[in-house]
Protein backbone atom coordinates (compact mmCIF):
# COMPACT_ATOMS: atom_id res chain seq x y z
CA UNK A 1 -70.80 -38.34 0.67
CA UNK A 2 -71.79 -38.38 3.86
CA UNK A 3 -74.82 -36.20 3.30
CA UNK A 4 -76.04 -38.84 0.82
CA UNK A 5 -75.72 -41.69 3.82
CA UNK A 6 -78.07 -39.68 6.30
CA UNK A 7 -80.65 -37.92 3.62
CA UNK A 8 -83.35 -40.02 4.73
CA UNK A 9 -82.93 -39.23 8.45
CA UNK A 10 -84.59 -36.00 10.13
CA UNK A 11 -81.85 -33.54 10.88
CA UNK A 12 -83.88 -33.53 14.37
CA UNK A 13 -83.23 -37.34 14.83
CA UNK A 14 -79.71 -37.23 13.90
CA UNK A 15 -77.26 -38.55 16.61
CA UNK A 16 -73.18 -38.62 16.96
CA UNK A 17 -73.37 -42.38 16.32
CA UNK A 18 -75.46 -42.42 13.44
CA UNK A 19 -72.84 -39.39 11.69
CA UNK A 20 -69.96 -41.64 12.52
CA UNK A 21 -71.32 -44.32 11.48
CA UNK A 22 -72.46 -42.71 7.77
CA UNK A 23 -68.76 -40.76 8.12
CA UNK A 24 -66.89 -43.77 9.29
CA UNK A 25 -63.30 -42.65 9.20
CA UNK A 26 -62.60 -39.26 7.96
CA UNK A 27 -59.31 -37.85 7.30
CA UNK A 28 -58.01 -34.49 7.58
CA UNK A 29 -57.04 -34.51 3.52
CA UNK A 30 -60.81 -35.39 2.86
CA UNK A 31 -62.07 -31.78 3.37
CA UNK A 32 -65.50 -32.50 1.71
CA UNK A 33 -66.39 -34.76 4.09
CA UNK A 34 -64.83 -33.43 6.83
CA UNK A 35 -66.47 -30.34 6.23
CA UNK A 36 -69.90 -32.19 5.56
CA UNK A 37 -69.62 -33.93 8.99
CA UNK A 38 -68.87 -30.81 10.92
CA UNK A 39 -71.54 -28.67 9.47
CA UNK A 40 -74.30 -31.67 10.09
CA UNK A 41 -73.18 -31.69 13.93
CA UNK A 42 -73.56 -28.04 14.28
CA UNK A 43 -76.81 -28.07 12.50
CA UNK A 44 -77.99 -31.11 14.99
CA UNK A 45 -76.93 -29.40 17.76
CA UNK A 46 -78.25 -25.88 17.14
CA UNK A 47 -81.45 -27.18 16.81
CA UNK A 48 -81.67 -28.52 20.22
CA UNK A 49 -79.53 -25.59 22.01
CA UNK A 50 -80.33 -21.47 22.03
CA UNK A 51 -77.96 -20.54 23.61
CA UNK A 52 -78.90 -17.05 25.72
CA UNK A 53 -81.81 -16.36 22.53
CA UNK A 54 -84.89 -17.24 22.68
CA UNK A 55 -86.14 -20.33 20.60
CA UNK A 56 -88.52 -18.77 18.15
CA UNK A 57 -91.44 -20.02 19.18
CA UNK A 58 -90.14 -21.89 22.62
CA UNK A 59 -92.11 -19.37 24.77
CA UNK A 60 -94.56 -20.17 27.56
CA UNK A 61 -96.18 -18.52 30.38
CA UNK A 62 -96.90 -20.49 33.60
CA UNK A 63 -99.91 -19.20 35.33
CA UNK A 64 -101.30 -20.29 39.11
CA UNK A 65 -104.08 -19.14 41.10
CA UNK A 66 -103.46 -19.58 44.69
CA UNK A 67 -100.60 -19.34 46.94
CA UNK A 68 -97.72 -20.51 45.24
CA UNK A 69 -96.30 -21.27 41.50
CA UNK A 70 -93.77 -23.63 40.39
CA UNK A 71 -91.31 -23.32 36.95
CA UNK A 72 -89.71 -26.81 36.53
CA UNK A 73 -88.17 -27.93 33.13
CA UNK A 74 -88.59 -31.06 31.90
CA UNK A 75 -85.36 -33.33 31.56
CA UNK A 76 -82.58 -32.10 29.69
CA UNK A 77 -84.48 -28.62 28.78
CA UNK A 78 -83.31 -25.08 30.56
CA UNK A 79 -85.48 -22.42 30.97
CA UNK A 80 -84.97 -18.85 30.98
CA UNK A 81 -87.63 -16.55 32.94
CA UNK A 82 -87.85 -13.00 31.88
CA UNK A 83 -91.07 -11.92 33.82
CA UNK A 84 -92.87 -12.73 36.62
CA UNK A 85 -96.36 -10.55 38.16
CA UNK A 86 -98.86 -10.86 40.98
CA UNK A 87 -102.35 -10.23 40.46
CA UNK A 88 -104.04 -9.48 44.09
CA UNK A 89 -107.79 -9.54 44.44
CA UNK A 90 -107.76 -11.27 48.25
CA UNK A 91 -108.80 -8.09 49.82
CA UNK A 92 -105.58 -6.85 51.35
CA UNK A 93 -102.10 -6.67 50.34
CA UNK A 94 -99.86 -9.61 50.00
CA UNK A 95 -96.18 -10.72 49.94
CA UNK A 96 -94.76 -12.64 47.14
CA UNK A 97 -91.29 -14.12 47.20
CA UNK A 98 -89.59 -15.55 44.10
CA UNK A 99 -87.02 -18.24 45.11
CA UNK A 100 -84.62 -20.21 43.53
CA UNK A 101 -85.21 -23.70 45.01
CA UNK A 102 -83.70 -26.99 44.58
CA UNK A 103 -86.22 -28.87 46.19
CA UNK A 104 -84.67 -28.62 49.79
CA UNK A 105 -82.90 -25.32 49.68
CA UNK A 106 -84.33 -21.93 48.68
CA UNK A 107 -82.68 -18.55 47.51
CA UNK A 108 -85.01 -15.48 47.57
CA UNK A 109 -83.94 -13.17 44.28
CA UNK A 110 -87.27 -10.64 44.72
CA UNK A 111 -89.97 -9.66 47.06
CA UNK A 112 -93.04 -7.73 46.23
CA UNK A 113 -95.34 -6.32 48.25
CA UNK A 114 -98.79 -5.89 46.07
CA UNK A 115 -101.67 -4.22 47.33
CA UNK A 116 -104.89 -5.34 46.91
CA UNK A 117 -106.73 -4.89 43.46
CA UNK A 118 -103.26 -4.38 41.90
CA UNK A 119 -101.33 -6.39 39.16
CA UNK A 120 -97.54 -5.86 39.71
CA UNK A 121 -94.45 -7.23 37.65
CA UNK A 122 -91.93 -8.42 39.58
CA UNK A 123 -88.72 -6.49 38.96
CA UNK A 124 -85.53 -9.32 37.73
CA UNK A 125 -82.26 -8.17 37.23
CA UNK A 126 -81.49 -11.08 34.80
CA UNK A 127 -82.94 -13.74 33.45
CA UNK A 128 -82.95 -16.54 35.55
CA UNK A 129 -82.12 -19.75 34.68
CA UNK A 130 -83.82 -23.11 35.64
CA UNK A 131 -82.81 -26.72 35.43
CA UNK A 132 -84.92 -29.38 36.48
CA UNK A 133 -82.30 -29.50 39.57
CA UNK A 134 -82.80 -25.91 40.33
CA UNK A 135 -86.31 -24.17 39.70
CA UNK A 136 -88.24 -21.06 39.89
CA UNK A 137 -90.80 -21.20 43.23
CA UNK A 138 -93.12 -18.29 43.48
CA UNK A 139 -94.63 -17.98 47.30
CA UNK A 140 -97.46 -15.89 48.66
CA UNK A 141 -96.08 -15.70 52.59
CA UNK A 142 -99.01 -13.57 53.47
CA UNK A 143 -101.62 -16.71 52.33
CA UNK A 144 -104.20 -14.98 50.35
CA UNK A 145 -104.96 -16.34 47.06
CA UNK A 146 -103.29 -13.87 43.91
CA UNK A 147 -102.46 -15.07 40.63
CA UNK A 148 -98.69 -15.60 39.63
CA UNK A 149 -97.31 -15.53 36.08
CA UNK A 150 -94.04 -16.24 34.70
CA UNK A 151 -93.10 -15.84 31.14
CA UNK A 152 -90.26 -18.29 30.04
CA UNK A 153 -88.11 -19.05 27.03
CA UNK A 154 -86.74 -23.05 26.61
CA UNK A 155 -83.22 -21.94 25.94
CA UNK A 156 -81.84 -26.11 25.80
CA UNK A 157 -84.15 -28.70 24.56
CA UNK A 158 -83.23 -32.05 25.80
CA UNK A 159 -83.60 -35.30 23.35
């Protein structure tokens, strides 16, 4: 049984190779095993992928004090923002853009104007997503220093 062959690996740890390689060939009559060795690849793969759902647990907020914030995933993770806010104490109001930006080009999704003294959520239509090749940039283009926050969910783990 092919379960048998991999019960001393973590179902973390398990790779394509290693099931094959427990598996070796399996035939179509052999629905045991067949069976077995498609369940253990969805069950290695769910734990690394959420799909649009949050990972239980896989929540984060980023947090800057000054003129700009940066959301970059690691490699081979995906990020999903839900929120972003500006808290303004630099004595007048301030302009915050929230760009998509792939490290040459931006996109601005939002702009907020936030008066001094206030702490304002930045309205999203969607959740964005972020790749390590395309990131969340928050930018004060007045130049005062506010605090930006952006609450995230890692929606793909990498290995």
């Amino acid at each position: 049984m092919i379960r048998d062959k991999l019960h001393t690996i973590k179902v973390e740890d398990v790779t394509q190779a290693q099931i094959t390689s427990a598996a070796g060939p399996v035939f179509l009559s052999d629905h045991l095993n067949l069976a077995q060795a498609r369940d253990i690849a969805q069950y290695a793969h769910s734990t690394r992928t959420f799909g649009a759902w949050p990972d239980p647990g896989g929540g984060s907020v980023a947090k800057a004090d000054g003129t700009s914030l940066t959301v970059t995933p690691a490699e081979g993770n995906e990020y999903s923002v839900y929120a972003v806010s500006v808290a303004n104490a630099a004595g007048s109001g301030q302009t915050v853009q929230v760009q998509l930006y792939d490290g040459s080009d931006d996109v601005i999704i939002a702009v907020l104007e936030c008066p001094n003294g206030a702490h304002t959520p930045i309205a999203l239509p969607y959740p964005i997503i972020l790749t390590p090749q395309l990131y969340l940039r928050c930018v004060n283009t007045t130049g005062g220093t506010v605090t930006i926050s952006a609450a995230y969910h890692n929606v793909v783990r990498g290995s």
